[in-house]
C-alpha atoms as a PDB file:
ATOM      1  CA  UNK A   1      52.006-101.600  58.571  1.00  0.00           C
ATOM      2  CA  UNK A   2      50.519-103.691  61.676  1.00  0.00           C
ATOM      3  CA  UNK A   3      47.983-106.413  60.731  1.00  0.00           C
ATOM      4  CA  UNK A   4      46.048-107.875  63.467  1.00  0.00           C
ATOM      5  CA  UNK A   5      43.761-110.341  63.633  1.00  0.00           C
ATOM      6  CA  UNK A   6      41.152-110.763  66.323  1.00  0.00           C
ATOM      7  CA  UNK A   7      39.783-113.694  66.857  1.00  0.00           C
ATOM      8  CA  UNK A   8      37.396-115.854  69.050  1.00  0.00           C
ATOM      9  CA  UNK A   9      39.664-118.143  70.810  1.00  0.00           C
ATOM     10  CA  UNK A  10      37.118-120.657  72.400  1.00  0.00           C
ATOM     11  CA  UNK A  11      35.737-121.743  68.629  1.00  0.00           C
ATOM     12  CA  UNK A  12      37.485-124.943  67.278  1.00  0.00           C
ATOM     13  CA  UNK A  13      37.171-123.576  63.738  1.00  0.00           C
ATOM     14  CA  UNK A  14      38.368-120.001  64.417  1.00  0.00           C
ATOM     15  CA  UNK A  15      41.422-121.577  65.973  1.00  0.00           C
ATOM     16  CA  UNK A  16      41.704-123.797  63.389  1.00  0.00           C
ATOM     17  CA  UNK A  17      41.725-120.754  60.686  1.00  0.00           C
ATOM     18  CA  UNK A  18      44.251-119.156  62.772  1.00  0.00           C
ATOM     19  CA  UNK A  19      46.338-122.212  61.686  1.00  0.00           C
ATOM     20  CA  UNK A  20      45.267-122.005  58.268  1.00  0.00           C
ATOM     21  CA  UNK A  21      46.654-118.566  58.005  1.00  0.00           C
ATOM     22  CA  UNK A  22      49.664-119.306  59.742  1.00  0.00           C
ATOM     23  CA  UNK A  23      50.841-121.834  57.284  1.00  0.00           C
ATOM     24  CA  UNK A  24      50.110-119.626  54.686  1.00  0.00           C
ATOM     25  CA  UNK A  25      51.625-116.240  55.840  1.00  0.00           C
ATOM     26  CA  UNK A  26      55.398-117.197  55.213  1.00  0.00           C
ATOM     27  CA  UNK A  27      56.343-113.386  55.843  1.00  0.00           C
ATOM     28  CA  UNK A  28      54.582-113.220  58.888  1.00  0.00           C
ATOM     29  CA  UNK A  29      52.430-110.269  57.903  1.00  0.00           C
ATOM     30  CA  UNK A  30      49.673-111.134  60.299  1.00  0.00           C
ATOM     31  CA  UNK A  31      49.745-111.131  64.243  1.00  0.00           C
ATOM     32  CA  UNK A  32      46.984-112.485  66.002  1.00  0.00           C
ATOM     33  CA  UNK A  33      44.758-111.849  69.601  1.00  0.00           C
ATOM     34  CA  UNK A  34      42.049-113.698  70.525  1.00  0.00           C
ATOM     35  CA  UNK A  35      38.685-111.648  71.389  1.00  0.00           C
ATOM     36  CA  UNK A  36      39.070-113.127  74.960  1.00  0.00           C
ATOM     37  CA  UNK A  37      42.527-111.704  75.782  1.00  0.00           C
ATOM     38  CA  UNK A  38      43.137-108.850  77.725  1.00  0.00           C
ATOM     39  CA  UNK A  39      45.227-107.637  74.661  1.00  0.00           C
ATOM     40  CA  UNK A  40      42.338-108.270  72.236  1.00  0.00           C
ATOM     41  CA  UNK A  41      40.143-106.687  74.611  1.00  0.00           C
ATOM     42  CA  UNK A  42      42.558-103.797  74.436  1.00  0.00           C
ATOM     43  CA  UNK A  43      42.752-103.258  70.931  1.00  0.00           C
ATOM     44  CA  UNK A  44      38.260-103.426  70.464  1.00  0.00           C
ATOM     45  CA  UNK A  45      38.970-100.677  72.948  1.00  0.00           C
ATOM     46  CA  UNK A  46      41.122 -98.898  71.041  1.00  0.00           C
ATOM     47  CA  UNK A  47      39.811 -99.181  67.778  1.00  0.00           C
ATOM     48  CA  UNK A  48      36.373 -98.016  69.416  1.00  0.00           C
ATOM     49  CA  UNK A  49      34.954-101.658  68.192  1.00  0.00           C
ATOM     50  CA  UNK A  50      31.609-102.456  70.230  1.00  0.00           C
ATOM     51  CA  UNK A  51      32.089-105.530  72.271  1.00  0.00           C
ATOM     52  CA  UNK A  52      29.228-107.285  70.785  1.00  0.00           C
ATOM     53  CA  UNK A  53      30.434-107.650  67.328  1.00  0.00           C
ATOM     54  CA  UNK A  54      31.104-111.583  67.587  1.00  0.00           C
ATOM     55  CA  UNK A  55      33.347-111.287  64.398  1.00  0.00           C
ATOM     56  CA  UNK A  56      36.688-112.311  62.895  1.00  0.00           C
ATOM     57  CA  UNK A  57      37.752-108.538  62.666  1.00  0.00           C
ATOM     58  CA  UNK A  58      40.898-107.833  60.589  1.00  0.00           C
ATOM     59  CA  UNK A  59      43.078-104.523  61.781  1.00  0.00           C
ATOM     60  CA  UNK A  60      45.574-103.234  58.801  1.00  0.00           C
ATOM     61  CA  UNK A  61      47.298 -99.769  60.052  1.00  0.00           C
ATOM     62  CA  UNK A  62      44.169 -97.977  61.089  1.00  0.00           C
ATOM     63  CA  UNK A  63      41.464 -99.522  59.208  1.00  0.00           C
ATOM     64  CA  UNK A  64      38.690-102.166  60.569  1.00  0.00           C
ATOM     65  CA  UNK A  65      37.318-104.782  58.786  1.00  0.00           C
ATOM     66  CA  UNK A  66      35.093-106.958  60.087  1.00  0.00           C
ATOM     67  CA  UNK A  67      32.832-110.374  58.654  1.00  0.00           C
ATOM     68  CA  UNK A  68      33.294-111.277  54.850  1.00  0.00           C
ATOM     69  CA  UNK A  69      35.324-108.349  54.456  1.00  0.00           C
ATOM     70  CA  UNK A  70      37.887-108.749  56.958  1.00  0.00           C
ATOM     71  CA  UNK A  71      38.233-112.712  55.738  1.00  0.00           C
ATOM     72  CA  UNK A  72      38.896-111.306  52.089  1.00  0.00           C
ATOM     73  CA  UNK A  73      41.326-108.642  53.103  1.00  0.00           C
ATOM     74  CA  UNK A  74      43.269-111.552  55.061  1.00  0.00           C
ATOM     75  CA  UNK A  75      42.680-114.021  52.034  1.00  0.00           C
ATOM     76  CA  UNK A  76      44.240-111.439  49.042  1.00  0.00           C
ATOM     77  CA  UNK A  77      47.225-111.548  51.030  1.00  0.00           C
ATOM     78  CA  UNK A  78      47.855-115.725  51.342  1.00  0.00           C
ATOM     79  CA  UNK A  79      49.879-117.432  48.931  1.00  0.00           C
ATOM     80  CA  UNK A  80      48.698-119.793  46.904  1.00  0.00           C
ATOM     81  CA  UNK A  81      45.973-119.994  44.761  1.00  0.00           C
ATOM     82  CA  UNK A  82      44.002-118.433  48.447  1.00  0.00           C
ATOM     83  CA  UNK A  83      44.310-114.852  46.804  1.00  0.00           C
ATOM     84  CA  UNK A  84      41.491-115.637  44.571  1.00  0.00           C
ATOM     85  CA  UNK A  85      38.919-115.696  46.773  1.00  0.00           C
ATOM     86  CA  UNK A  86      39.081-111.857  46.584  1.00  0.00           C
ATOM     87  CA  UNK A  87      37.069-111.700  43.438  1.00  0.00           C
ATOM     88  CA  UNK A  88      34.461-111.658  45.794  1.00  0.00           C
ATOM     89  CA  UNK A  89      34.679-108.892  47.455  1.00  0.00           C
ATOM     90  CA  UNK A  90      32.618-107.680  44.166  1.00  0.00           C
ATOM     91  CA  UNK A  91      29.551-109.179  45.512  1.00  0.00           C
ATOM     92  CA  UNK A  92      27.479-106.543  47.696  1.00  0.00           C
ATOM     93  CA  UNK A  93      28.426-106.843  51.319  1.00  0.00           C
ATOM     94  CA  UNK A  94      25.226-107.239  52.479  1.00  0.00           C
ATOM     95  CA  UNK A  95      24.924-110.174  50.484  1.00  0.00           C
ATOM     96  CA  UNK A  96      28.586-111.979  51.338  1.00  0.00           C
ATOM     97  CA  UNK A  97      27.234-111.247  55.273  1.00  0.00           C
ATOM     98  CA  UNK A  98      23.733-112.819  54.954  1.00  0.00           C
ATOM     99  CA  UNK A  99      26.498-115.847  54.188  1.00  0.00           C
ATOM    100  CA  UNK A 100      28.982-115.229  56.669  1.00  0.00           C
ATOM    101  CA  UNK A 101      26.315-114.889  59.371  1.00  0.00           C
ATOM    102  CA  UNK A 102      24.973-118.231  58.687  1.00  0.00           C
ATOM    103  CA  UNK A 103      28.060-119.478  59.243  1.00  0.00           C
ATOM    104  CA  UNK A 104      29.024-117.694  62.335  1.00  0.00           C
ATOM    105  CA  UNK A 105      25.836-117.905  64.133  1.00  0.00           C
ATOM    106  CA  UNK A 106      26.613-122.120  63.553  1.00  0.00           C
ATOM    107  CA  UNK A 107      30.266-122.278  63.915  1.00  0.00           C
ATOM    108  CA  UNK A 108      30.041-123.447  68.183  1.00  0.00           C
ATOM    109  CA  UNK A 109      27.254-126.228  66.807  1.00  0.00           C
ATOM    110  CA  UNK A 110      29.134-127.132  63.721  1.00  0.00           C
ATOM    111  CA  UNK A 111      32.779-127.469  64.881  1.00  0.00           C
ATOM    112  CA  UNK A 112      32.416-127.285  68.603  1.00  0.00           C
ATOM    113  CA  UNK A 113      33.821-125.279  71.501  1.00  0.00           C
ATOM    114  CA  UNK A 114      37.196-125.342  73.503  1.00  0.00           C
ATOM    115  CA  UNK A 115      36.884-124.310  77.279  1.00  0.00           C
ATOM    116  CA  UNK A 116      40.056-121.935  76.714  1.00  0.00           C
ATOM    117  CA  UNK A 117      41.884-120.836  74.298  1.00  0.00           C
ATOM    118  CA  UNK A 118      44.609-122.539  72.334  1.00  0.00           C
ATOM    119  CA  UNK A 119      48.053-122.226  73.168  1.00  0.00           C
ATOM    120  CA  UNK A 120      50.138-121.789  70.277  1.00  0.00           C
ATOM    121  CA  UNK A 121      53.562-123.807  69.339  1.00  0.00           C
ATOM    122  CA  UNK A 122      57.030-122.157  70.691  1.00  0.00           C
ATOM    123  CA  UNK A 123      57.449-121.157  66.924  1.00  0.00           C
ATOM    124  CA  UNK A 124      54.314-119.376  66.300  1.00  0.00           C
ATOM    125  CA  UNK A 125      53.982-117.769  69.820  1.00  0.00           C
ATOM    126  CA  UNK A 126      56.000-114.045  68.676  1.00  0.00           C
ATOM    127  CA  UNK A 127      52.964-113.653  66.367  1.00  0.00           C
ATOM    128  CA  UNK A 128      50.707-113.882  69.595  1.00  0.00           C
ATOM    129  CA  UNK A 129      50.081-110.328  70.700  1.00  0.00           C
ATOM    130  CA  UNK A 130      50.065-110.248  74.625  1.00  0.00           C
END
């Protein structure tokens, strides 16, 4: 099953939490595209995602997830103690978003902004779609 994750590849922590995952994926389940790329452009297309959803969206087979949901997809699959954070997906969506807004609308303020995005190391770059 293809697992994508799109993300925005101009935010520090975004980047940062592609990282994050990396380190914790040691099967290599997850692929990534930033939102910027012509790739991840490509796939919003083709999963008929509007453009204006300024989201970490998580793509697993044919299913979208997008927000809280789409970080606690990713998250059940980490090792580590990571998995965990899944209990919440028992909380009420619109609830874990009011959260994960907050935190997105802030994210460029909070952790600042990179004029492109980041290149990846030689040994991470086959989980780069292009």
């Amino acid at each position: 099953m293809r697992r994508v994750i799109l993300f925005d590849g101009v935010c520090n922590f975004c980047n940062s939490s592609v990282q994050f995952i990396i380190k914790r994926d040691p099967t290599a389940k997850f692929h990534f595209a930033s939102l910027q790329s012509e790739i991840g452009q490509q796939l919003l297309n083709d999963y008929q995602i509007p453009k204006d959803i300024d989201s970490f969206i998580y793509l697993e087979g044919e299913e979208v997830y997008v927000q809280s949901t789409a970080a606690l997809k990713v998250s059940k699959e980490l090792k580590g103690l990571w998995k965990l954070c899944y209990v919440f997906i028992v909380v009420p969506r619109p609830i874990r978003n009011i959260f994960y807004n907050l935190f997105a609308k802030n994210r460029y303020s909070w952790f600042g902004k990179r004029e492109s995005c980041m290149i990846p190391s030689q040994l991470d770059r086959q989980r780069f779609l292009e």
